[in-house]
PDB file of N, CA and C in Angstrom:
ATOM      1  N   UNK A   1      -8.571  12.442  -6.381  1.00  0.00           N
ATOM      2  CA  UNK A   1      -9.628  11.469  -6.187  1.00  0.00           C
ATOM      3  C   UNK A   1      -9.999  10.843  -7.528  1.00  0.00           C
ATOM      4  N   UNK A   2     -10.030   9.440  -7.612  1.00  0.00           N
ATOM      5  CA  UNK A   2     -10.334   8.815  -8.666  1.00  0.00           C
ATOM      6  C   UNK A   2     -12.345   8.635  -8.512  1.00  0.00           C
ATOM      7  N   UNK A   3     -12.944   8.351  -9.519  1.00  0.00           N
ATOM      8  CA  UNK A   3     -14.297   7.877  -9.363  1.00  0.00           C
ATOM      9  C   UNK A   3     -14.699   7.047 -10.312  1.00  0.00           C
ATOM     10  N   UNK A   4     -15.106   5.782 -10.273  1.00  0.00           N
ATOM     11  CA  UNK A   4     -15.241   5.233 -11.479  1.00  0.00           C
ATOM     12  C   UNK A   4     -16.569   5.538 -12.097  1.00  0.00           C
ATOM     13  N   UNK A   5     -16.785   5.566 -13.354  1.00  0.00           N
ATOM     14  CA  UNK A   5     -17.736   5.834 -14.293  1.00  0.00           C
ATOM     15  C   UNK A   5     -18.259   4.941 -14.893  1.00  0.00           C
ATOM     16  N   UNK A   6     -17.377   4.243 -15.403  1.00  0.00           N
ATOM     17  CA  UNK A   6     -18.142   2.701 -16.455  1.00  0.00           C
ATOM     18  C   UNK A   6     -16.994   1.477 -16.283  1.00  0.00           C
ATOM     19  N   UNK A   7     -18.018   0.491 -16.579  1.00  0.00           N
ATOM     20  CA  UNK A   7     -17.612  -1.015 -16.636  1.00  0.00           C
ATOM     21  C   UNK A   7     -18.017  -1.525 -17.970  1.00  0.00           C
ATOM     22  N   UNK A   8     -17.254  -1.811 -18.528  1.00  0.00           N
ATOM     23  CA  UNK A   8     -17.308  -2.136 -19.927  1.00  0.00           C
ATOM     24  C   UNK A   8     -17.347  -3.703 -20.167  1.00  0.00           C
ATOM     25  N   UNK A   9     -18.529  -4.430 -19.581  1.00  0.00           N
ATOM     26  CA  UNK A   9     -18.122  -5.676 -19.390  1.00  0.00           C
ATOM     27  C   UNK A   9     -17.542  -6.624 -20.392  1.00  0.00           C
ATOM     28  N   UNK A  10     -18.159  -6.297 -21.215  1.00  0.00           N
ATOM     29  CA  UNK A  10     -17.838  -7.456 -23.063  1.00  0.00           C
ATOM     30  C   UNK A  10     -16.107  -7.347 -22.916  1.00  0.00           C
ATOM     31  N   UNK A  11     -15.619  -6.121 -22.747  1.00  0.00           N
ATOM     32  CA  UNK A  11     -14.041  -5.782 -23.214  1.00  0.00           C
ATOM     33  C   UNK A  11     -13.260  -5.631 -21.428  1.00  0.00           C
ATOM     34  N   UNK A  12     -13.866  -5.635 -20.628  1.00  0.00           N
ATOM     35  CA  UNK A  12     -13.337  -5.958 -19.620  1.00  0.00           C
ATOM     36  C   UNK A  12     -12.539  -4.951 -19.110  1.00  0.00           C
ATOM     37  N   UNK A  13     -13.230  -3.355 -19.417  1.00  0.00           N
ATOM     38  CA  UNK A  13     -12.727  -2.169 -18.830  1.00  0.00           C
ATOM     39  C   UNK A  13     -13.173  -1.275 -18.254  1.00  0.00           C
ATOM     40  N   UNK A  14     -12.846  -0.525 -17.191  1.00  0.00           N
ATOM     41  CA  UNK A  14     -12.851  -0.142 -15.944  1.00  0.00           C
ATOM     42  C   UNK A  14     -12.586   1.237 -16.521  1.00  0.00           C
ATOM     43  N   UNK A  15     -13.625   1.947 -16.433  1.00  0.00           N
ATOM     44  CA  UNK A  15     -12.876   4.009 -16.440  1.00  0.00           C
ATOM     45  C   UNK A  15     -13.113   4.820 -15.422  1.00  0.00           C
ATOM     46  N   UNK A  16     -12.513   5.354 -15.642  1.00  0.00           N
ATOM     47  CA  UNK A  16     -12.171   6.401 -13.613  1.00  0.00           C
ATOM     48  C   UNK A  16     -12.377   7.567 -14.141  1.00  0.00           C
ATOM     49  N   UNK A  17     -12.692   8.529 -13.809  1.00  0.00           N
ATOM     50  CA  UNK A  17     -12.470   9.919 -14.176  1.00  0.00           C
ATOM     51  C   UNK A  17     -11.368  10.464 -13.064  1.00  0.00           C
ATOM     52  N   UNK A  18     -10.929  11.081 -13.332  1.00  0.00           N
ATOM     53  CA  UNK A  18      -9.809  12.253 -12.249  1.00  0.00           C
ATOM     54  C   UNK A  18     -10.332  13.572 -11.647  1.00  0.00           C
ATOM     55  N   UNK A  19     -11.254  13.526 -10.353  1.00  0.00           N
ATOM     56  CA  UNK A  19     -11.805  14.359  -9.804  1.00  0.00           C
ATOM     57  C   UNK A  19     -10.906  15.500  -9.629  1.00  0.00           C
ATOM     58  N   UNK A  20      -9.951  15.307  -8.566  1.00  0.00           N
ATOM     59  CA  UNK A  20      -8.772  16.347  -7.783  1.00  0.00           C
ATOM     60  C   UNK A  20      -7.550  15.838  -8.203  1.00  0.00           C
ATOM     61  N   UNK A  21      -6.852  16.510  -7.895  1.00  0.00           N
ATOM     62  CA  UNK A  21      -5.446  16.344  -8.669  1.00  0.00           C
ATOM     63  C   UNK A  21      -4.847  14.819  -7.856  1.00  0.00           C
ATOM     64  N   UNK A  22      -3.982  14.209  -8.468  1.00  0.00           N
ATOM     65  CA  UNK A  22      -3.675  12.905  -7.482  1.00  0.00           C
ATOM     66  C   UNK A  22      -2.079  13.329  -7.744  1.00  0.00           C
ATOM     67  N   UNK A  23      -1.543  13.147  -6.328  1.00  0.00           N
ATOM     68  CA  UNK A  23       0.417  13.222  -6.154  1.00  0.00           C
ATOM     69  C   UNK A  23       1.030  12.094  -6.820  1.00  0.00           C
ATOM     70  N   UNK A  24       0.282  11.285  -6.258  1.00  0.00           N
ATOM     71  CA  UNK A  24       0.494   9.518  -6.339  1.00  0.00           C
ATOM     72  C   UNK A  24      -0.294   8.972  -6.782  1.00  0.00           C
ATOM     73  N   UNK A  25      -0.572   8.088  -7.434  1.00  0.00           N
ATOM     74  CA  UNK A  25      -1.982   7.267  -7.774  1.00  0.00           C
ATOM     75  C   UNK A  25      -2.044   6.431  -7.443  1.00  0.00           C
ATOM     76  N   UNK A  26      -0.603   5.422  -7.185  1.00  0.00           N
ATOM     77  CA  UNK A  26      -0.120   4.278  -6.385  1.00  0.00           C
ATOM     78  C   UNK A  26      -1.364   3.901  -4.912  1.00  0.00           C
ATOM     79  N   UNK A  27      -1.273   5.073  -4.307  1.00  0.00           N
ATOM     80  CA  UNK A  27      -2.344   4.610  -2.821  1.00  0.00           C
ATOM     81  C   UNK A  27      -3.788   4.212  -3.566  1.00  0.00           C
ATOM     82  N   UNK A  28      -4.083   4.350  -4.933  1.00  0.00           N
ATOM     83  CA  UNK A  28      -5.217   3.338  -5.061  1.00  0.00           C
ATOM     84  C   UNK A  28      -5.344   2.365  -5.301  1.00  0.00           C
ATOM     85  N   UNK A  29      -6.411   1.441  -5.070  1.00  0.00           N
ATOM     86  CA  UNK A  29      -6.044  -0.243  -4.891  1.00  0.00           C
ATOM     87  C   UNK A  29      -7.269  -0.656  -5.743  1.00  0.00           C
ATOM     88  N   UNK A  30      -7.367  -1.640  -6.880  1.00  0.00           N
ATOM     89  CA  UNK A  30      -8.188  -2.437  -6.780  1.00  0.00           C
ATOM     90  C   UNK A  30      -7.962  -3.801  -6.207  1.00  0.00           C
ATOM     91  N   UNK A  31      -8.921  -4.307  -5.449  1.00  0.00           N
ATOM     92  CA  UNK A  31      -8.700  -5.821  -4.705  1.00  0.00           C
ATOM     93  C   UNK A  31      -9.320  -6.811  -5.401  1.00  0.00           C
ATOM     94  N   UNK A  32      -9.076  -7.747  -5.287  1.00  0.00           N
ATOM     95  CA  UNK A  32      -9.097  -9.550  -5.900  1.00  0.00           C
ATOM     96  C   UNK A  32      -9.748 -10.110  -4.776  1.00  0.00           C
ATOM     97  N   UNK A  33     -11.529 -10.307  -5.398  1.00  0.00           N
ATOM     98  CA  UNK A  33     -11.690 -10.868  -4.052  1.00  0.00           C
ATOM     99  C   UNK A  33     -11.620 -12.540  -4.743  1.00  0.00           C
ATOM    100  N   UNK A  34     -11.491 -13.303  -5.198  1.00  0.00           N
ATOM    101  CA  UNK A  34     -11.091 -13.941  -5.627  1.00  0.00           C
ATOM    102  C   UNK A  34      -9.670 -14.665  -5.421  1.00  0.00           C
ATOM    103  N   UNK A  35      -9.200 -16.280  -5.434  1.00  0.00           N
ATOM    104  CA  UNK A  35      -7.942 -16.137  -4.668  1.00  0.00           C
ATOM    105  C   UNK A  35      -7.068 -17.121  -5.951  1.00  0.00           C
ATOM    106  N   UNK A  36      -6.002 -17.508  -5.468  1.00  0.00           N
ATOM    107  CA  UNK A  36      -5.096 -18.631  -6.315  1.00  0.00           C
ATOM    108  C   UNK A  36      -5.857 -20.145  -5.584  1.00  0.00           C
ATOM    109  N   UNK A  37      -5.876 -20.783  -7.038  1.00  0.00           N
ATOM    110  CA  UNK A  37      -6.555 -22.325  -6.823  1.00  0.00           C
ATOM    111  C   UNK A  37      -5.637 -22.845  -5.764  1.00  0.00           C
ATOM    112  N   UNK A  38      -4.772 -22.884  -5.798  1.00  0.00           N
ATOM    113  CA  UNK A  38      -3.418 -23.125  -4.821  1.00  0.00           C
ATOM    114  C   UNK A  38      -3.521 -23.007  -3.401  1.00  0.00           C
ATOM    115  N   UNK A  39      -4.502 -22.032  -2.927  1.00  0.00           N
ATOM    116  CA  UNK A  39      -4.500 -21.025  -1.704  1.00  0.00           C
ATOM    117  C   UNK A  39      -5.173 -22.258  -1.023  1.00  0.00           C
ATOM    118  N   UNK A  40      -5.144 -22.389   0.794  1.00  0.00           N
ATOM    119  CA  UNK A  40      -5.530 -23.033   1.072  1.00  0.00           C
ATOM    120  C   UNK A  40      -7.042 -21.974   2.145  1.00  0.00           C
ATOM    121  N   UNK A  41      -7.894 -23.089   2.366  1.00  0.00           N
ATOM    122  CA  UNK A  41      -9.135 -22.040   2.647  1.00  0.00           C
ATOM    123  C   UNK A  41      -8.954 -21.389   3.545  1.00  0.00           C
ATOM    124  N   UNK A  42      -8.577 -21.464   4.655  1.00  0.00           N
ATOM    125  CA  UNK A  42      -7.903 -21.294   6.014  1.00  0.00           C
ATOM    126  C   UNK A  42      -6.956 -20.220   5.905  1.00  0.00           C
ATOM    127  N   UNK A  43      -6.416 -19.609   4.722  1.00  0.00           N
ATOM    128  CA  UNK A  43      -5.668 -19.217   4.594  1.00  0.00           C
ATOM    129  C   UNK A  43      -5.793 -18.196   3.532  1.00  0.00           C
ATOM    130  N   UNK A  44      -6.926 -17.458   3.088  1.00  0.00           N
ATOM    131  CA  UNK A  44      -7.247 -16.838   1.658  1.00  0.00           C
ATOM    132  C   UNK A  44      -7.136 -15.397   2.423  1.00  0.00           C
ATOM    133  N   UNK A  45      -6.359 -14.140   1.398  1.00  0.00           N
ATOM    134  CA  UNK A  45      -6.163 -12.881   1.353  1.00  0.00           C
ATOM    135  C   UNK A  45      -6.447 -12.982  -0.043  1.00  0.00           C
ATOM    136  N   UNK A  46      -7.567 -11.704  -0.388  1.00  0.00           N
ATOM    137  CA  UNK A  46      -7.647 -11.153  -1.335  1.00  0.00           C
ATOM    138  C   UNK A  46      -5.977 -10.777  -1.712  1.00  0.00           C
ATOM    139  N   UNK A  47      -6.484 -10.293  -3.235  1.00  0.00           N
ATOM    140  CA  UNK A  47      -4.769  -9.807  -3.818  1.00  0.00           C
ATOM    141  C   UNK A  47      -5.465  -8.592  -3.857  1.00  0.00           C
ATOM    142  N   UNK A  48      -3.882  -7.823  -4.228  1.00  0.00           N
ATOM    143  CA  UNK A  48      -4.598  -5.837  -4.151  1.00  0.00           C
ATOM    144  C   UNK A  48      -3.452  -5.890  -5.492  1.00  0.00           C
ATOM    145  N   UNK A  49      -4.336  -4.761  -6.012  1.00  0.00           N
ATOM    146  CA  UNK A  49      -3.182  -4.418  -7.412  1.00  0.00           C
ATOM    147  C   UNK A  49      -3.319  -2.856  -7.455  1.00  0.00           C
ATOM    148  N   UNK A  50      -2.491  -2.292  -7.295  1.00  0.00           N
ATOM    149  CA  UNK A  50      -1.937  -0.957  -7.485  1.00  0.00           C
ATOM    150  C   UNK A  50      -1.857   0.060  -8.811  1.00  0.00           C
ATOM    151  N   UNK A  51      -2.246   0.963  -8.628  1.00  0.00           N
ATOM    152  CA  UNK A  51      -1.742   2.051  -9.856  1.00  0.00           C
ATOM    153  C   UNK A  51      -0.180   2.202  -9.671  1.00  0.00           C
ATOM    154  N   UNK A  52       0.212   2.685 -10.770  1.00  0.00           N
ATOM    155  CA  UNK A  52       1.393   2.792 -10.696  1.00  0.00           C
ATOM    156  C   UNK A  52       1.973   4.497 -10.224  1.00  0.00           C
ATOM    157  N   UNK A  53       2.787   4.513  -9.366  1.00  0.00           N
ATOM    158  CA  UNK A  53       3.125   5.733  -8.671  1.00  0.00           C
ATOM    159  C   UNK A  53       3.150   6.945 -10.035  1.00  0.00           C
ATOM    160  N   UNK A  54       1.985   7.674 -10.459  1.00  0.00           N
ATOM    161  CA  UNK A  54       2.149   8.671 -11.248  1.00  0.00           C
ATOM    162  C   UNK A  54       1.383   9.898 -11.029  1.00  0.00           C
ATOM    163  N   UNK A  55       1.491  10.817 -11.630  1.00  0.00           N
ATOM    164  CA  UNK A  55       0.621  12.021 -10.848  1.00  0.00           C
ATOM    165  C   UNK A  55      -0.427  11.758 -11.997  1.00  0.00           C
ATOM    166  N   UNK A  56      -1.441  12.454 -11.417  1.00  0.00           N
ATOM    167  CA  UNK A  56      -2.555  12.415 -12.494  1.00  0.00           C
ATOM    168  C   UNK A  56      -3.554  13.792 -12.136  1.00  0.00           C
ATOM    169  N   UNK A  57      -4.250  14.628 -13.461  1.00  0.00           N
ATOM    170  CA  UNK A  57      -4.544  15.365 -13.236  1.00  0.00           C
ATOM    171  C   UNK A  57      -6.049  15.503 -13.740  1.00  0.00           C
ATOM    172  N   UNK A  58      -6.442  16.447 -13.049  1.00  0.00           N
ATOM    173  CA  UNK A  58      -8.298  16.835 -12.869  1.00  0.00           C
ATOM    174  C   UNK A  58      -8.660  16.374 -14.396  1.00  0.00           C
ATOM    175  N   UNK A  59      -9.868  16.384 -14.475  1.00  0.00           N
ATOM    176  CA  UNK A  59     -10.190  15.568 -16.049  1.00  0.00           C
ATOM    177  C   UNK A  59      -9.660  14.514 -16.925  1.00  0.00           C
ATOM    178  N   UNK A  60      -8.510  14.151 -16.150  1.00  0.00           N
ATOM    179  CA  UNK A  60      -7.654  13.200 -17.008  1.00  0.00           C
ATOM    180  C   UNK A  60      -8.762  11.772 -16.922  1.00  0.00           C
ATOM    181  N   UNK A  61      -8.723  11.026 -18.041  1.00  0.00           N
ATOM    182  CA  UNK A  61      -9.516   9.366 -17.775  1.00  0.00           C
ATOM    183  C   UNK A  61      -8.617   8.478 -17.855  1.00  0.00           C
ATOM    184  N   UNK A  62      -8.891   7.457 -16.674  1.00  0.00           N
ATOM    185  CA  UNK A  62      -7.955   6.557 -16.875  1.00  0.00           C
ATOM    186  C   UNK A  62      -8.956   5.028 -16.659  1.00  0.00           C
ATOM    187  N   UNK A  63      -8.844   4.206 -18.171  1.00  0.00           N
ATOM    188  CA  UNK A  63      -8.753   3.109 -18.227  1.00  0.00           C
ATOM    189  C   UNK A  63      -8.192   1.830 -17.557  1.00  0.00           C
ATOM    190  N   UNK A  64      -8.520   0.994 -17.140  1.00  0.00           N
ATOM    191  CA  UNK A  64      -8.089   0.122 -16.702  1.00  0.00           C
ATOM    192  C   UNK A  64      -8.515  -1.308 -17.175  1.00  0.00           C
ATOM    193  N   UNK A  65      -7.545  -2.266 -18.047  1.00  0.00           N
ATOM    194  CA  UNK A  65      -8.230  -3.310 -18.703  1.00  0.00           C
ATOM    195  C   UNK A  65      -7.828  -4.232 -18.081  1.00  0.00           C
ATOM    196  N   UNK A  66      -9.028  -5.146 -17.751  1.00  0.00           N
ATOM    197  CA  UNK A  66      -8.647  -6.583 -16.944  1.00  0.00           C
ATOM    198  C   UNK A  66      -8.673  -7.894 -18.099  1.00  0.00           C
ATOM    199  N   UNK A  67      -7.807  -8.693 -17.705  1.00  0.00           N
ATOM    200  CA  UNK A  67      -7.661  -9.917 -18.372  1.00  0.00           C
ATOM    201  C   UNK A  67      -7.771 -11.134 -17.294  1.00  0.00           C
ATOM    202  N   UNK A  68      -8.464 -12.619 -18.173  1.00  0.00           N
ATOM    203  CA  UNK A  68      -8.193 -13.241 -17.320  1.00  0.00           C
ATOM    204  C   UNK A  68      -6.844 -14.324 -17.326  1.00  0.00           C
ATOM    205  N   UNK A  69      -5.696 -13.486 -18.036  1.00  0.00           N
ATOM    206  CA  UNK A  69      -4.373 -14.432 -18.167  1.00  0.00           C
ATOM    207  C   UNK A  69      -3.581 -13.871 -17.970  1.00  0.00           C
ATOM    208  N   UNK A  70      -2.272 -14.425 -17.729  1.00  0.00           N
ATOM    209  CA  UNK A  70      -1.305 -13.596 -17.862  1.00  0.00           C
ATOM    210  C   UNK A  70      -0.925 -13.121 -15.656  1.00  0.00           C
ATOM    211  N   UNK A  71       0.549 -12.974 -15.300  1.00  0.00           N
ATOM    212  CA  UNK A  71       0.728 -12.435 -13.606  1.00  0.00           C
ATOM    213  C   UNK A  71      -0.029 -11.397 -13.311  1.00  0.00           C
ATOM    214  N   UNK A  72      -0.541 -11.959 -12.097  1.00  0.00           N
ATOM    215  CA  UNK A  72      -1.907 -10.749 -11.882  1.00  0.00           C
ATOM    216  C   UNK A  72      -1.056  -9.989 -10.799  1.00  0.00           C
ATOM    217  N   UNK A  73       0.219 -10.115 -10.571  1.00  0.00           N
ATOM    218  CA  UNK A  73       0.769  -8.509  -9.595  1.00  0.00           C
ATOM    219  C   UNK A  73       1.597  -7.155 -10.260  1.00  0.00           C
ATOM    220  N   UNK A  74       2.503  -8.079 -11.727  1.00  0.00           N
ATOM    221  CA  UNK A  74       3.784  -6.832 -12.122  1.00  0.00           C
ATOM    222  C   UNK A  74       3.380  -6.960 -13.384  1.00  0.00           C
ATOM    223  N   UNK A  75       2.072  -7.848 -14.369  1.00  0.00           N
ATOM    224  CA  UNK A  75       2.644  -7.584 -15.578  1.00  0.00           C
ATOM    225  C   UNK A  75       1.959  -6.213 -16.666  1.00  0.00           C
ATOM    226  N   UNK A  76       2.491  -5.515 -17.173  1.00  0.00           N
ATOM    227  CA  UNK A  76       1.639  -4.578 -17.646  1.00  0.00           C
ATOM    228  C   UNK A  76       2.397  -4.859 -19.069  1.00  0.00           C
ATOM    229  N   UNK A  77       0.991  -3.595 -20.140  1.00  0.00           N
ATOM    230  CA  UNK A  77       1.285  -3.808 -21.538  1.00  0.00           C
ATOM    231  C   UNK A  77       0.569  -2.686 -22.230  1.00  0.00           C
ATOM    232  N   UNK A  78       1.414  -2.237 -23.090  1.00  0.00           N
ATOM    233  CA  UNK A  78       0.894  -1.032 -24.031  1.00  0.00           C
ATOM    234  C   UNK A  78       1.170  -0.696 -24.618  1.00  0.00           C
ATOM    235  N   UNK A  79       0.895   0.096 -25.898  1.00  0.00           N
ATOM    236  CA  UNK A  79       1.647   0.938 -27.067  1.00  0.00           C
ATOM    237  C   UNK A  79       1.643   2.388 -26.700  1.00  0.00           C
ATOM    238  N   UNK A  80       2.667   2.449 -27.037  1.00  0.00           N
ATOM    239  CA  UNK A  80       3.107   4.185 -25.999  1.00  0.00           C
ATOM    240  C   UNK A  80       2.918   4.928 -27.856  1.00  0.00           C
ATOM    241  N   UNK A  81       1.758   6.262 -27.426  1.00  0.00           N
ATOM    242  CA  UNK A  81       1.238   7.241 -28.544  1.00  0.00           C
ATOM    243  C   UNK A  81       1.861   8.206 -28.073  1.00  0.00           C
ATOM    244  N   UNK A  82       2.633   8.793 -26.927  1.00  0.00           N
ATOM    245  CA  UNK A  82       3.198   9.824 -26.868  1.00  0.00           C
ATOM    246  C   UNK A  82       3.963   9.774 -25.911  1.00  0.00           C
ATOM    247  N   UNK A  83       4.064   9.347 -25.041  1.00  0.00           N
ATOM    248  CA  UNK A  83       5.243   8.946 -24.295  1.00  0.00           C
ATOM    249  C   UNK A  83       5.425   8.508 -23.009  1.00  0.00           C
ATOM    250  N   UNK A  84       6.478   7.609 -22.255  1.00  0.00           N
ATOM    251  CA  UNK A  84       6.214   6.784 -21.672  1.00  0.00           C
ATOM    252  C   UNK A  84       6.741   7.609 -20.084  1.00  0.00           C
ATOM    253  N   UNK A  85       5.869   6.765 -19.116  1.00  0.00           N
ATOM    254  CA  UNK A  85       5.994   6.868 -17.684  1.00  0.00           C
ATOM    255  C   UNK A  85       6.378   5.553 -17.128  1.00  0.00           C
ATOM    256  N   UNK A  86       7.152   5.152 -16.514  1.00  0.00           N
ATOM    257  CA  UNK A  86       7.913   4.292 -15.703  1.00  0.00           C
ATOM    258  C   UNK A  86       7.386   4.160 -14.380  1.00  0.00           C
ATOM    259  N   UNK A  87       7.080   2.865 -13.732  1.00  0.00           N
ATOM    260  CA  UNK A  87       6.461   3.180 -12.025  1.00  0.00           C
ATOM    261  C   UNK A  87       6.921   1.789 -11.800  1.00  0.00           C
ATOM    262  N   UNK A  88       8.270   1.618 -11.434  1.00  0.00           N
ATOM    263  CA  UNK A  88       8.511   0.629 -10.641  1.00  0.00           C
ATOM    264  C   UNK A  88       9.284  -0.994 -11.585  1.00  0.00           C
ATOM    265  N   UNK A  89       8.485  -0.935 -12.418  1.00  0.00           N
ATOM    266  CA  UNK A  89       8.678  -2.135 -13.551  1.00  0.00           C
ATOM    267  C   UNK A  89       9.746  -1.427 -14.442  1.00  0.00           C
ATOM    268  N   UNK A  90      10.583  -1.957 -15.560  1.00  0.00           N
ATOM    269  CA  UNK A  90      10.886  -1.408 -16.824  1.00  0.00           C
ATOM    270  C   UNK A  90      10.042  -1.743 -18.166  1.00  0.00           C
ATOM    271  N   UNK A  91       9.034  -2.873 -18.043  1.00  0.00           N
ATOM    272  CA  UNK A  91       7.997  -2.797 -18.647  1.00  0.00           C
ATOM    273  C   UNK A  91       6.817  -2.146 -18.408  1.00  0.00           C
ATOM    274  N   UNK A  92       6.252  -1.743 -17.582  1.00  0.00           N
ATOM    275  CA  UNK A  92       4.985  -0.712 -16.939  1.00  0.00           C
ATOM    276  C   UNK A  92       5.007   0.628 -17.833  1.00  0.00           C
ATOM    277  N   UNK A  93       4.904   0.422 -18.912  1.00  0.00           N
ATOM    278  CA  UNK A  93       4.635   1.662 -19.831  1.00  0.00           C
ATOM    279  C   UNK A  93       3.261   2.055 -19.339  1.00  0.00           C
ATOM    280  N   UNK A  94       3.064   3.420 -19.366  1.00  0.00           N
ATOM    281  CA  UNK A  94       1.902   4.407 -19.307  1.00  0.00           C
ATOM    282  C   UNK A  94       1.588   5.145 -20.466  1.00  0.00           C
ATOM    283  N   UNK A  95       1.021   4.774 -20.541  1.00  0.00           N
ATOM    284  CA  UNK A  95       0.216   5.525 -22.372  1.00  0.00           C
ATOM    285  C   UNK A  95      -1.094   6.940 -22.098  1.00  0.00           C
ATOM    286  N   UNK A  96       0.008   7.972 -22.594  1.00  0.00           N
ATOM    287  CA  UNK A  96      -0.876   9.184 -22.524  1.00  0.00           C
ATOM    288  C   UNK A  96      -0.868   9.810 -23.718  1.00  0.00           C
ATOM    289  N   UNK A  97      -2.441   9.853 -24.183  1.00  0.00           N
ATOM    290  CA  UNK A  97      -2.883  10.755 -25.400  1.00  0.00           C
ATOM    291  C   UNK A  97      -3.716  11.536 -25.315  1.00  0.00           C
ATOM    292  N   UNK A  98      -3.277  12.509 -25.661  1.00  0.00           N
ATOM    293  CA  UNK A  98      -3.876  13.970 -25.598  1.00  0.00           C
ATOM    294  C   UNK A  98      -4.282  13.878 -23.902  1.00  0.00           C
ATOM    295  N   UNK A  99      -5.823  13.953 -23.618  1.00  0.00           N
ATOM    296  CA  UNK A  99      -5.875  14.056 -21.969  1.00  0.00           C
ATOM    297  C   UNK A  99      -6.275  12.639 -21.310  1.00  0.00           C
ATOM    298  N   UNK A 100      -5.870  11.416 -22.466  1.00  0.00           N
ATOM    299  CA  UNK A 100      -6.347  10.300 -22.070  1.00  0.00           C
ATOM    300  C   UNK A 100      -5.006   9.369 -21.027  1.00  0.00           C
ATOM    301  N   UNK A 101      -5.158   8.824 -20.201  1.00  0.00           N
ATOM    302  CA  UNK A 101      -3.931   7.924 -19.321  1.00  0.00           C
ATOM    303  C   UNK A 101      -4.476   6.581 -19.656  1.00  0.00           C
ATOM    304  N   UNK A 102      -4.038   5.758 -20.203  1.00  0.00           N
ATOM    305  CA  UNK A 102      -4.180   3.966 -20.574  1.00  0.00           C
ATOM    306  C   UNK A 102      -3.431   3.469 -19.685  1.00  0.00           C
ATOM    307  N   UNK A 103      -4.271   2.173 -18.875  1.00  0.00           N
ATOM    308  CA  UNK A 103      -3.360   1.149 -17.615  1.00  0.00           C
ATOM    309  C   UNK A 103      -3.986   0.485 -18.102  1.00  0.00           C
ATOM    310  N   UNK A 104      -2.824  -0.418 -19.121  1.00  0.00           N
ATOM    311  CA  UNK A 104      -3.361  -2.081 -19.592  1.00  0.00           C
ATOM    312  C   UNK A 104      -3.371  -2.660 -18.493  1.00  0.00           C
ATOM    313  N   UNK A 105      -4.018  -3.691 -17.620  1.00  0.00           N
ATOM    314  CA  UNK A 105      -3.308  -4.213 -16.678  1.00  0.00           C
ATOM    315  C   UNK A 105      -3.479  -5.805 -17.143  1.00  0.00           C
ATOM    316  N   UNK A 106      -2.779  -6.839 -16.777  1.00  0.00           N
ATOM    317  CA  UNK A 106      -3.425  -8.147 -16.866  1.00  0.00           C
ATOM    318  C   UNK A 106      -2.700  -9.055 -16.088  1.00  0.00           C
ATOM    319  N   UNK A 107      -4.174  -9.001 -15.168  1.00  0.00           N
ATOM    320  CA  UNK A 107      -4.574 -10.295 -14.184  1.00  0.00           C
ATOM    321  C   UNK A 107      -5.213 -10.861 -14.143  1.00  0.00           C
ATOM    322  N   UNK A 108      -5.561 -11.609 -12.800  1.00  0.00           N
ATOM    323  CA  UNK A 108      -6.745 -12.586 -13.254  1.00  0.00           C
ATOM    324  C   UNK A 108      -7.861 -12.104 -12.708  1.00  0.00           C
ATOM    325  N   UNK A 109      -8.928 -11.795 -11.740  1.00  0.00           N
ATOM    326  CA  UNK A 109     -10.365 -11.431 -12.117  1.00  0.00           C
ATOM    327  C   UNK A 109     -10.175 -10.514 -10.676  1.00  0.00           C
ATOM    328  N   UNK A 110     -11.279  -9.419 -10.561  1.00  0.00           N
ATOM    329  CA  UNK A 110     -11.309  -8.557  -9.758  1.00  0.00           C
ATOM    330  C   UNK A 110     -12.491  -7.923  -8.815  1.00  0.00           C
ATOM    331  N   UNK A 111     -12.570  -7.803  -7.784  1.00  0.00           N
ATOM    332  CA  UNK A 111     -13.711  -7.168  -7.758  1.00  0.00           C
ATOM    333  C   UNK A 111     -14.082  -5.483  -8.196  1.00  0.00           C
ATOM    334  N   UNK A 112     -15.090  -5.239  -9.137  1.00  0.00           N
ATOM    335  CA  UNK A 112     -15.119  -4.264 -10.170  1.00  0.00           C
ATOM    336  C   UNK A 112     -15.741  -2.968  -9.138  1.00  0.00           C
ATOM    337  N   UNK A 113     -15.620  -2.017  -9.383  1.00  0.00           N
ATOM    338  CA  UNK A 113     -16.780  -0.812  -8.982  1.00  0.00           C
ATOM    339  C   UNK A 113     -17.508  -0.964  -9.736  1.00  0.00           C
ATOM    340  N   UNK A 114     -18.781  -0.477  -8.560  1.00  0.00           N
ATOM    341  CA  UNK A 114     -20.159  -0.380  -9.149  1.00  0.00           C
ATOM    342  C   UNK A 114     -20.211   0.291 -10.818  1.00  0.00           C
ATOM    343  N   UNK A 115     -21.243  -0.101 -11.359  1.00  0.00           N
ATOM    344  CA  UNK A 115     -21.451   1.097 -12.569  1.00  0.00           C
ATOM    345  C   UNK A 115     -21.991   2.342 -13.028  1.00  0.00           C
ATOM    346  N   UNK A 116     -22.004   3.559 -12.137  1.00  0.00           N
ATOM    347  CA  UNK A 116     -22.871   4.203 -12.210  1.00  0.00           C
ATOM    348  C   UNK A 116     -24.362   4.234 -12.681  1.00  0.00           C
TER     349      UNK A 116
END
């Protein structure tokens, strides 16, 4: 179980804590309620953006940074401090230090969890 903790609005980041152990992390979603200028009205689905299929464990924190540029479904970005996890992309690096998990993500705008 993920839970979010803080919204970091100035820097545009999202932290979760890691309640219970997760198999997958993939089945969590943040959604876009927000759409493409493109979209016609008649026709608007939120977007959903995914964790990337990794296990994650009790106490672990995981970051999540939103941007407003850049493909808001596959593009990810990071400097790997100890070593990398793969989920789907060959760019989707996962950055884990010490008990910290980093998910750069960058898309375009999201609807956030509350802030404690």
């Amino acid at each position: 179980m993920l839970k979010p903790i803080s919204y970091d609005r100035k820097n545009q980041v999202v932290t979760y804590e890691v309640f219970s152990k997760v198999d997958d992390a993939s089945r969590f979603v943040i959604q876009d309620q927000t759409f493409d200028r493109q979209d016609k009205v008649s026709n608007r689905q939120p977007h959903q953006y995914t964790f990337p299929s990794i296990a994650l464990e009790p106490g672990e924190i995981v970051k999540v940074h939103l941007t407003e540029e850049g493909s808001y479904d596959s593009y990810w970005e990071g400097r790997v401090f100890t070593y990398e996890l793969f989920a789907g992309f060959a760019k989707n690096a996962i950055n884990r230090n010490g008990d910290t998990v980093t998910l750069l993500y960058k898309f375009n705008s999201v609807n956030l969890p509350p802030t404690p």
